[in-house]
C-alpha atoms as a PDB file:
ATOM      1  CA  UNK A   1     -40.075  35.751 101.342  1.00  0.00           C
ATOM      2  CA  UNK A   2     -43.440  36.096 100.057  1.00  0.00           C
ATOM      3  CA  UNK A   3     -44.388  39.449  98.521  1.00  0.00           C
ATOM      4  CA  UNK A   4     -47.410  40.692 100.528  1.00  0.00           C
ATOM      5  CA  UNK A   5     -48.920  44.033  98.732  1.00  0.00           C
ATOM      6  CA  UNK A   6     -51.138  46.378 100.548  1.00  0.00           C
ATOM      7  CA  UNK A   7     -51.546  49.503  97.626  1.00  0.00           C
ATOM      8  CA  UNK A   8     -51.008  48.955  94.434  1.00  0.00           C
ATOM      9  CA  UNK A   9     -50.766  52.156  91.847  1.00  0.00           C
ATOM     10  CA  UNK A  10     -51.900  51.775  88.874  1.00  0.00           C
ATOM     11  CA  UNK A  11     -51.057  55.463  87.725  1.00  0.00           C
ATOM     12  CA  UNK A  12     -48.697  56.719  84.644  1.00  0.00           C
ATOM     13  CA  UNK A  13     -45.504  57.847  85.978  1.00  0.00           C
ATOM     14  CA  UNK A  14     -45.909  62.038  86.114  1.00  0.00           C
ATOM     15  CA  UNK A  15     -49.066  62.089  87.865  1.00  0.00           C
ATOM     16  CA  UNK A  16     -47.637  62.455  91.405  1.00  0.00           C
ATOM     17  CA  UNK A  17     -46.339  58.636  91.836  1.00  0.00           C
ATOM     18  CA  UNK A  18     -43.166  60.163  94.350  1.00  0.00           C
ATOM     19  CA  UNK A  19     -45.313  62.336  96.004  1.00  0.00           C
ATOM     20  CA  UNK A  20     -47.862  59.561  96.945  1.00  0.00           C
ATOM     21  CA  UNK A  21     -44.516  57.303  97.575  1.00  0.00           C
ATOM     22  CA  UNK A  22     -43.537  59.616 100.120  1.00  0.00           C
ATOM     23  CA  UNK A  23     -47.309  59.541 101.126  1.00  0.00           C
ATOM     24  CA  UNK A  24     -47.647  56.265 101.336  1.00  0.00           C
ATOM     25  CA  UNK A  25     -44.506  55.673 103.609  1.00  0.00           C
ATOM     26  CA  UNK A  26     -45.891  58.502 106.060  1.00  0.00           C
ATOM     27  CA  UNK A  27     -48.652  56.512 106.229  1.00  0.00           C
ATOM     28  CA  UNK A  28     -47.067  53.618 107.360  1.00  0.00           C
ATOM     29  CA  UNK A  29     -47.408  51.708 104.240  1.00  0.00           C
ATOM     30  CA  UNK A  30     -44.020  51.550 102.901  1.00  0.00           C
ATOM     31  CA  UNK A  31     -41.566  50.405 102.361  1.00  0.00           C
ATOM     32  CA  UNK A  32     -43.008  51.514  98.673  1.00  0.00           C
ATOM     33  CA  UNK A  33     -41.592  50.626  95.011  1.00  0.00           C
ATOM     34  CA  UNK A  34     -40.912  53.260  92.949  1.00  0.00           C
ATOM     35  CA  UNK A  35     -38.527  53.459  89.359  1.00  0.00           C
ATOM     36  CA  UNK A  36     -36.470  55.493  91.644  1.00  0.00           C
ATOM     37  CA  UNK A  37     -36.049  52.481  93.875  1.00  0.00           C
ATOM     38  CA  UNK A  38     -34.809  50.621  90.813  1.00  0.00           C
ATOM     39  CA  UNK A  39     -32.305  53.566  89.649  1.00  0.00           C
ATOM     40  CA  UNK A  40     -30.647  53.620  92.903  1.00  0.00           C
ATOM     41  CA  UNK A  41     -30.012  49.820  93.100  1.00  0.00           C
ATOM     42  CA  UNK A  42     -27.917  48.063  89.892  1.00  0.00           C
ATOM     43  CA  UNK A  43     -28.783  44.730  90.845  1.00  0.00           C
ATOM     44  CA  UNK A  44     -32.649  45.227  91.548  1.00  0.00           C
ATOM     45  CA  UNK A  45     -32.837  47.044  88.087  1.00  0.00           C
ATOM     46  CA  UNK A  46     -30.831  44.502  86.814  1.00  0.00           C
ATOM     47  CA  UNK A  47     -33.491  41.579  88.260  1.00  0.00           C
ATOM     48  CA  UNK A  48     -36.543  44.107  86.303  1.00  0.00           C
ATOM     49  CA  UNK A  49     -34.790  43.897  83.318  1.00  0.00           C
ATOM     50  CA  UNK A  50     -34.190  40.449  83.028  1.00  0.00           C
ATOM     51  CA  UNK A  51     -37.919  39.643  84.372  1.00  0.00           C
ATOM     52  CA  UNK A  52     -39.474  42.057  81.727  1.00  0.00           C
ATOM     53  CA  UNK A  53     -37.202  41.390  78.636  1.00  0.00           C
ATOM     54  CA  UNK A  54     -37.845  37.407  79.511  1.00  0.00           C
ATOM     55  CA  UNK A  55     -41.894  38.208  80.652  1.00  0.00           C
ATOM     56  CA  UNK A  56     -40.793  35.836  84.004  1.00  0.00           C
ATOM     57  CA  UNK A  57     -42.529  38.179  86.316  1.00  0.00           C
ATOM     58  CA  UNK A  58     -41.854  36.373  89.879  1.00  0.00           C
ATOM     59  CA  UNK A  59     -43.496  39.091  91.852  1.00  0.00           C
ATOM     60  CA  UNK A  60     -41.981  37.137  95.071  1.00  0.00           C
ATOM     61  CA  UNK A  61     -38.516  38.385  93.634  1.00  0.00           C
ATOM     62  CA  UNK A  62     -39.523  41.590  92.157  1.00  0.00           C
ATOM     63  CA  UNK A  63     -40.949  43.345  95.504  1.00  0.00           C
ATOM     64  CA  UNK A  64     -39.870  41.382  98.344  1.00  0.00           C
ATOM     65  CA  UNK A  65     -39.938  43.791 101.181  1.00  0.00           C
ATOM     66  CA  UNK A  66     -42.431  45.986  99.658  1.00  0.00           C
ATOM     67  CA  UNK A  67     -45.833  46.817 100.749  1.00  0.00           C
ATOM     68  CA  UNK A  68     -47.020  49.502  97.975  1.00  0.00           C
ATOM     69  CA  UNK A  69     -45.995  49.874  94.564  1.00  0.00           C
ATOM     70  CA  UNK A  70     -46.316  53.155  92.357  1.00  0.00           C
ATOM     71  CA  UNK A  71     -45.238  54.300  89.232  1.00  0.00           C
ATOM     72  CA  UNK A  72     -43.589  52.445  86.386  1.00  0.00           C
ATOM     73  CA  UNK A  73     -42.401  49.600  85.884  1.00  0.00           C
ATOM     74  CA  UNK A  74     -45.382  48.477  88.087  1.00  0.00           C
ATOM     75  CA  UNK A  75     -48.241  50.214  87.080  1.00  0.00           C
ATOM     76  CA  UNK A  76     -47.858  49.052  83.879  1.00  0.00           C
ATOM     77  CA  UNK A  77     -48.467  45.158  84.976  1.00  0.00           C
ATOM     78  CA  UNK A  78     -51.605  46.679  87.295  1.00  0.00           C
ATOM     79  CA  UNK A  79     -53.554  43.885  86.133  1.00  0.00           C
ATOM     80  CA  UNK A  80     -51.149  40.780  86.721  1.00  0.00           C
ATOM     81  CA  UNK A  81     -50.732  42.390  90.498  1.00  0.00           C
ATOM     82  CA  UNK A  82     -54.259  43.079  91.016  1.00  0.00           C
ATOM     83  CA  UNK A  83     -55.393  39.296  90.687  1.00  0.00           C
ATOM     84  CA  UNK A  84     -51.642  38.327  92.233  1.00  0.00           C
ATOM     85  CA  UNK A  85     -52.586  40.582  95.500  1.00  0.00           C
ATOM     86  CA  UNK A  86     -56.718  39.860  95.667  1.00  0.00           C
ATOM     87  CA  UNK A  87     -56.512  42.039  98.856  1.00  0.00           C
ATOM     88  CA  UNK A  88     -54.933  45.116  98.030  1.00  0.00           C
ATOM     89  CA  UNK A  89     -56.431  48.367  97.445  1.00  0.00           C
ATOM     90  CA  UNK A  90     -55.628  49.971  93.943  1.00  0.00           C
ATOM     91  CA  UNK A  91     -54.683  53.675  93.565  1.00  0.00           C
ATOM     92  CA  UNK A  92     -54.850  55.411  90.284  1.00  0.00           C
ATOM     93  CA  UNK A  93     -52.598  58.291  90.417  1.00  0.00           C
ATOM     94  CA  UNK A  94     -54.556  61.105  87.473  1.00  0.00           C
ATOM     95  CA  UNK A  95     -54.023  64.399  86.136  1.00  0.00           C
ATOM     96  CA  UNK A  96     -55.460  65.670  83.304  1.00  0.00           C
ATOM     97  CA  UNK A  97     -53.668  64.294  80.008  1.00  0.00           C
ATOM     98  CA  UNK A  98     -52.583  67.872  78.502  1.00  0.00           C
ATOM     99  CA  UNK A  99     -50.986  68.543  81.703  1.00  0.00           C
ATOM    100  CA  UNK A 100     -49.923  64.929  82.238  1.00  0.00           C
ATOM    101  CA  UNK A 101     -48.492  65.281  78.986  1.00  0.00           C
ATOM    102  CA  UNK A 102     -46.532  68.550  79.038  1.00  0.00           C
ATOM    103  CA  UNK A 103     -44.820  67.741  82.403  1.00  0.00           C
ATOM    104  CA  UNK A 104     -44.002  63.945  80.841  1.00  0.00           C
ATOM    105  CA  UNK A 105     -42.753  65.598  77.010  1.00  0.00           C
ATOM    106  CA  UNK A 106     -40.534  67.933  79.923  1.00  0.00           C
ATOM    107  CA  UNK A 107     -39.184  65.073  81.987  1.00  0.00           C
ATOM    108  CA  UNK A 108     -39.438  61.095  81.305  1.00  0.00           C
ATOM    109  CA  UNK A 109     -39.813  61.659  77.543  1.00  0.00           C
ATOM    110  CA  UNK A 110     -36.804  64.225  77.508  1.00  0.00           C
ATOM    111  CA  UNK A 111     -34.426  61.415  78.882  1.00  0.00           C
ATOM    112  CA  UNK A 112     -35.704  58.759  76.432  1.00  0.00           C
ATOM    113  CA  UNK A 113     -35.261  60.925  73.109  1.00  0.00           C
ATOM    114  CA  UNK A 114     -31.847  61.833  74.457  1.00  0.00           C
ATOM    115  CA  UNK A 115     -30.246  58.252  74.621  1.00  0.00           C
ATOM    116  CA  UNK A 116     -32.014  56.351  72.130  1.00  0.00           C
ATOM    117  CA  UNK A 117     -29.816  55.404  69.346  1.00  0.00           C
ATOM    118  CA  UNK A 118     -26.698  56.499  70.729  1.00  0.00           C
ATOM    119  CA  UNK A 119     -25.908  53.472  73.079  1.00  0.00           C
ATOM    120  CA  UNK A 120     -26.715  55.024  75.888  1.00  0.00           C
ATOM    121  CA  UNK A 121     -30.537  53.574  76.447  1.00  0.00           C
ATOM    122  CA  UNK A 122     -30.584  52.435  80.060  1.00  0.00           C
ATOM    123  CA  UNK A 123     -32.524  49.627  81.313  1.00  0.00           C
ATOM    124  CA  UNK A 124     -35.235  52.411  83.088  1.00  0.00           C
ATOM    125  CA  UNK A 125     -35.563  53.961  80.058  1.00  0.00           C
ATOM    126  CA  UNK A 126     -36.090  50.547  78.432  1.00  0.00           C
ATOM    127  CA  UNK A 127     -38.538  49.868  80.398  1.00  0.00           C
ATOM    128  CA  UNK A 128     -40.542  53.064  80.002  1.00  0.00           C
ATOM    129  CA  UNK A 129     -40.548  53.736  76.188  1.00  0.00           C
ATOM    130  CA  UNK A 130     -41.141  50.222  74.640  1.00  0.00           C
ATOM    131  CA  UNK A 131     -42.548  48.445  77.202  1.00  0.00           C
ATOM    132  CA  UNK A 132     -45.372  51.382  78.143  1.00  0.00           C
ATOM    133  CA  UNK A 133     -46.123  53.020  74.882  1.00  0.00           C
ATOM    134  CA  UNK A 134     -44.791  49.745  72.685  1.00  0.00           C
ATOM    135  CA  UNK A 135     -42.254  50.667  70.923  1.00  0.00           C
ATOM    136  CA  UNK A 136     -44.007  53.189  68.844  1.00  0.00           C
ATOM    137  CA  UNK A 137     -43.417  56.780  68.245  1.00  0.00           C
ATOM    138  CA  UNK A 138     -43.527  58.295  70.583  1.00  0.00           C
ATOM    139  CA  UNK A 139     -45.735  61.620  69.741  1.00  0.00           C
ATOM    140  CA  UNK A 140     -48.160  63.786  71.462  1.00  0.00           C
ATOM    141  CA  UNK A 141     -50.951  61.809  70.206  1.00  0.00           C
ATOM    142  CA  UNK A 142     -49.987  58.571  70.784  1.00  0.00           C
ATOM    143  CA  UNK A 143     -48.864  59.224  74.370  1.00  0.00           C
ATOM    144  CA  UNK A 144     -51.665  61.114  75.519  1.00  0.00           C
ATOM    145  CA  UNK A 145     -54.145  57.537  73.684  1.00  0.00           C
ATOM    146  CA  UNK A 146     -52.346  55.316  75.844  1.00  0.00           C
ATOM    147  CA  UNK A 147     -52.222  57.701  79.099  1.00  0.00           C
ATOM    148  CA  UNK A 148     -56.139  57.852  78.413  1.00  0.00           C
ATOM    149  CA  UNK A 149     -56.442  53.628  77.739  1.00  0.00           C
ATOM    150  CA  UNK A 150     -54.767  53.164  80.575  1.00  0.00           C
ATOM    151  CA  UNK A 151     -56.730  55.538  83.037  1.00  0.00           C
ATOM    152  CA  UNK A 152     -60.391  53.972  81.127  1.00  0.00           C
ATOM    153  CA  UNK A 153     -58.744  50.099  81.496  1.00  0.00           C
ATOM    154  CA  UNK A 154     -58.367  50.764  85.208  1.00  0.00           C
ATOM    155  CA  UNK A 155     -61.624  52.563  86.116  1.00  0.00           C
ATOM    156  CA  UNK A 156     -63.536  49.609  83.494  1.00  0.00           C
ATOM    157  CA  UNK A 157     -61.533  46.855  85.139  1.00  0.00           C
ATOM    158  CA  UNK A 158     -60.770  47.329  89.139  1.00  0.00           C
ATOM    159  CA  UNK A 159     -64.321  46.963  91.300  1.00  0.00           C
ATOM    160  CA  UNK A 160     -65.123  50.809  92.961  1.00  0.00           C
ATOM    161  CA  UNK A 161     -64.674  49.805  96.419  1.00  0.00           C
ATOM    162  CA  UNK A 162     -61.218  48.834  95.832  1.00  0.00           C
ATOM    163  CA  UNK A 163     -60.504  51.981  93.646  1.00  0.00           C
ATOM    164  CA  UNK A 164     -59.041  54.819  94.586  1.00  0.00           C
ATOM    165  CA  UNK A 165     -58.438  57.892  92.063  1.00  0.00           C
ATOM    166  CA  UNK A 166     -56.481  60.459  93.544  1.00  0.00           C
ATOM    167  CA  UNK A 167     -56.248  63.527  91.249  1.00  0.00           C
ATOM    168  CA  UNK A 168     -52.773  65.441  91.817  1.00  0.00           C
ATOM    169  CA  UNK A 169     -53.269  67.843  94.727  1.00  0.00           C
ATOM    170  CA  UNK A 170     -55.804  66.457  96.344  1.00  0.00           C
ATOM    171  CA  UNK A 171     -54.004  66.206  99.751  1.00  0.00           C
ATOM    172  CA  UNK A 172     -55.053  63.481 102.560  1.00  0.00           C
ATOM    173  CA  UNK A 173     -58.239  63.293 103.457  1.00  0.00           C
ATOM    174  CA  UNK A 174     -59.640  61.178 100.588  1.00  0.00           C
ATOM    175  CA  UNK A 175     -56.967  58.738 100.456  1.00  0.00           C
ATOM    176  CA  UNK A 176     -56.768  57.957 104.278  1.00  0.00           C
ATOM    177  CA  UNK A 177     -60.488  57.522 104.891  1.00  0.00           C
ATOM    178  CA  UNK A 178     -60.211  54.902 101.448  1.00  0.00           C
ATOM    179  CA  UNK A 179     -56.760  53.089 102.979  1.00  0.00           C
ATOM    180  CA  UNK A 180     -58.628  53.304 106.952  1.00  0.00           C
ATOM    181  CA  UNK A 181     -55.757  55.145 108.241  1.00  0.00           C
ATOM    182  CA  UNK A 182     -55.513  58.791 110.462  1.00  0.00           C
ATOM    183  CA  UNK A 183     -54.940  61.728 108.647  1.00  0.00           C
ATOM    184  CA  UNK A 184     -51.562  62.645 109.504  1.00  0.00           C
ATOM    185  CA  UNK A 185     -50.097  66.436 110.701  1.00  0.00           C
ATOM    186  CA  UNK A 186     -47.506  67.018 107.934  1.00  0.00           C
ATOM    187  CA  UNK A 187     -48.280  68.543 104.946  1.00  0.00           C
ATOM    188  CA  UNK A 188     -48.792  66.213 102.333  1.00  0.00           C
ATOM    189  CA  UNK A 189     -45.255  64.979 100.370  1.00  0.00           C
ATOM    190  CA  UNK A 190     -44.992  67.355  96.890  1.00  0.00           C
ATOM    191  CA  UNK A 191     -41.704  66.292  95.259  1.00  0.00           C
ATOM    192  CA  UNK A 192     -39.991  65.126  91.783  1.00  0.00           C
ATOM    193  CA  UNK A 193     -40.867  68.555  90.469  1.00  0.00           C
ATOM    194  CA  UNK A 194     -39.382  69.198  86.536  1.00  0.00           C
ATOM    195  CA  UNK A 195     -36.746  71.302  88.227  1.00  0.00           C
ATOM    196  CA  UNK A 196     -36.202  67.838  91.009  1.00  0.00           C
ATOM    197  CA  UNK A 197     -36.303  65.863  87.924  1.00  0.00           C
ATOM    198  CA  UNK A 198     -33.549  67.719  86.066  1.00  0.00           C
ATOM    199  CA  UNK A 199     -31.323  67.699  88.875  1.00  0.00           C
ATOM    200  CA  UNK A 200     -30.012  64.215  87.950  1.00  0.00           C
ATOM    201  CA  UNK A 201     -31.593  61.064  90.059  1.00  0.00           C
ATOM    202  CA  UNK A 202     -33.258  60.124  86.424  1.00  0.00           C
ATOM    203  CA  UNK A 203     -29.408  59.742  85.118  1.00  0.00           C
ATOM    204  CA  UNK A 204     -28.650  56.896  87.270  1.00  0.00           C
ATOM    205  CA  UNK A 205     -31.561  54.198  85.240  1.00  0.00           C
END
């Protein structure tokens, strides 16, 4: 069936993308796509791969079901989805780059270093390091210049009343009045900590 997108995330993968997941689906907007969604399911990462090593992005296929998307491998096509979706809102997911960067050199960049060129690169992985940062090395610098394109591409690109920035910890009361919802009674989500990182979902893409 037709994709139908309410949120799209436009946001680097480290700047609270499970946490506003989680978010999201409290809020009633869910279910939401997340890499985790495509390291728990072979044959949906399987379908990414294919799509992005071909560029057939069928977005129909890709997030049938869904009605938000956050974090990679979809925030990196924000802006094939945002003219594919006219109607959805767009949520950019920020922290500063020195911390965005010391939690990602901790985490996502930990798991690429450790697998490439020993045959054990997973699709997930292949999809972060070459297709994000394009194949180059992968230092400090050139992370944090493509974090920092990314963040000034979305805030040049996506009109303001369809932009959202949510900077990590700023809790509900911004993002509900921008998505028209209630403020909900639970705290909000905080999760896919270094230590929640480490403790082995990322193993499975």
């Amino acid at each position: 069936m037709p994709a139908d997108l309410k949120v799209i995330g436009a946001g680097f993968g480290r700047t609270g993308t499970d946490s506003m997941r989680d978010a999201l689906e409290l809020l009633g907007i869910g279910p939401c796509h997340h890499m985790k969604v495509i390291a728990q399911d072979q044959a949906h990462c399987a379908t990414w791969s294919r799509a992005i090593a071909t560029n057939t992005l069928d977005w129909d296929q890709l997030l049938d079901g869904f009605q938000a998307c956050v974090d990679w491998p979809t925030a990196y096509y924000w802006p094939q989805l945002i003219n594919a979706f006219p109607k959805a809102k767009v949520l950019l997911t920020w922290r500063d780059a020195q911390n965005w960067w010391r939690s990602f050199e901790q985490t996502i960049l930990k798991s690429i270093l450790a697998t490439t060129g020993e045959g054990r690169m997973t699709p997930g992985l292949l999809m972060t390091g070459p297709l994000i940062f394009g194949g180059q090395p992968m230092t400090k610098d050139h992370c944090i210049a493509v974090y920092n394109d990314n963040v000034a591409r979305v805030k040049h690109t996506v009109p303001a009343d369809r932009l959202h920035i949510h900077t990590l910890g700023d809790g509900w009361d911004a993002l509900c009045a921008f998505l028209d919802v209630p403020v909900p009674k639970a705290p909000f989500p905080r999760g896919n900590s270094t230590q929640e990182y480490h403790s082995g979902w990322p193993s499975k893409f």
